[in-house]
Protein backbone atom coordinates (compact mmCIF):
# COMPACT_ATOMS: atom_id res chain seq x y z
CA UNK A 1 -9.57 6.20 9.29
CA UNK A 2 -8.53 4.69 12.25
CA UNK A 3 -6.31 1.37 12.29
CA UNK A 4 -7.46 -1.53 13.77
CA UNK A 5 -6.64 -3.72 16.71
CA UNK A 6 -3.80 -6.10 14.72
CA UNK A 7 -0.68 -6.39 16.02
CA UNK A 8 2.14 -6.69 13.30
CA UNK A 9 5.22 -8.56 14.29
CA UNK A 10 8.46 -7.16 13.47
CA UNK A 11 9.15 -9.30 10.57
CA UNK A 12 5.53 -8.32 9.73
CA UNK A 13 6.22 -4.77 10.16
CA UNK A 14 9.41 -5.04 7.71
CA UNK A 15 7.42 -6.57 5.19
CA UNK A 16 4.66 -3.82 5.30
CA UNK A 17 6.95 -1.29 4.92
CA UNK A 18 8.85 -3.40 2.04
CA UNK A 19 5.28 -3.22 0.11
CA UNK A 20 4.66 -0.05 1.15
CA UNK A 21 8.24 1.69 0.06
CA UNK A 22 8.05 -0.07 -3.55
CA UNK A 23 4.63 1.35 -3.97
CA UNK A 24 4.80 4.40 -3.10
CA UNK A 25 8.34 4.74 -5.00
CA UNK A 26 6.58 4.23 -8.46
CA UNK A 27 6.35 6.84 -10.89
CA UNK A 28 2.29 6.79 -11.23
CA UNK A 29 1.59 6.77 -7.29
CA UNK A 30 0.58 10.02 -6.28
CA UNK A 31 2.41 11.26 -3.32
CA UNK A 32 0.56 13.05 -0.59
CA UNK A 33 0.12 11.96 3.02
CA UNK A 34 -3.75 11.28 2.99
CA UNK A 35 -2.67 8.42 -0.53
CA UNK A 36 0.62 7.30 1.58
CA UNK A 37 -1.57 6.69 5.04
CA UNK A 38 -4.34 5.04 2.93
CA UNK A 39 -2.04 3.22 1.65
CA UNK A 40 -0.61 1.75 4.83
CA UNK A 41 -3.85 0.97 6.31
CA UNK A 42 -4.99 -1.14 3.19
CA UNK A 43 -1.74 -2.78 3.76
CA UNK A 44 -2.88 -3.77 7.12
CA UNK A 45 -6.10 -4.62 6.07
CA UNK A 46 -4.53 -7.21 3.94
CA UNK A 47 -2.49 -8.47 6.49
CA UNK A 48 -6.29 -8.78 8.59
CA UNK A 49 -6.98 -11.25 5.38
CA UNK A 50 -4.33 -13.27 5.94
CA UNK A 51 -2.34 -12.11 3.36
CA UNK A 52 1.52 -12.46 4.80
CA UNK A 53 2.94 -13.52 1.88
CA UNK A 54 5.53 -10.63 0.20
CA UNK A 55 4.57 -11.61 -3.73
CA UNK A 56 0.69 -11.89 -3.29
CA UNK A 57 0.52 -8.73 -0.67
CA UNK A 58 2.92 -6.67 -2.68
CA UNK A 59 0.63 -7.53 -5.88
CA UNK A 60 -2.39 -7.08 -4.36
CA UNK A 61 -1.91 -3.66 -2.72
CA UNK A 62 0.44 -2.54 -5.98
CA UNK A 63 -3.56 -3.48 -7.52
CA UNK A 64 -5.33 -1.18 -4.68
CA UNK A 65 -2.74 1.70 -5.54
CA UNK A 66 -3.34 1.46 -9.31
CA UNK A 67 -7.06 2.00 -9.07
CA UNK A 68 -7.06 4.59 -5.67
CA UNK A 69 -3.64 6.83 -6.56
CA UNK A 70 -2.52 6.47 -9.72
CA UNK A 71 -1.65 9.49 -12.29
CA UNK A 72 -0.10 8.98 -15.77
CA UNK A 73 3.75 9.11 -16.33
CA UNK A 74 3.10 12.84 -16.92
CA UNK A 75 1.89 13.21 -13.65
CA UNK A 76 -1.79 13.77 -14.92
CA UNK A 77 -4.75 11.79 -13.00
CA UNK A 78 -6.07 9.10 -14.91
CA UNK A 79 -9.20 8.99 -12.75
């Protein structure tokens, strides 16, 4: 999927990859490159939204991850 037309500003851009870094460090995500870029276009799809805020970004793309690439503890899939 193709990203869209938004331009992040740096400070923008550092907060993405903030979110984006946390996420993807968390035991449950499951790492492959198709989950990480998914992830970072939902993160600019937020940003689309409006949503520039760290807390309310971070928690609402943490939510996205849960339900799109999470696996138990184990490393099972939950889905």
């Amino acid at each position: 999927m193709p990203f869209s037309n938004v331009v992040l500003l740096p400070d923008q851009l550092a907060l993405g990859k903030r979110v984006f870094d946390r996420i993807v460090a968390e035991p449950w995500f499951i790492k492959t490159k198709e989950n990480e870029y998914s992830l970072a276009s939902a993160i600019v799809r937020e940003f689309e939204k409006g949503m520039i805020q760290e807390s309310a970004l971070a928690y609402r793309c943490r939510m996205i991850a849960k339900e799109r690439y999470s696996a138990n503890v184990d490393g099972t899939d939950q889905g």
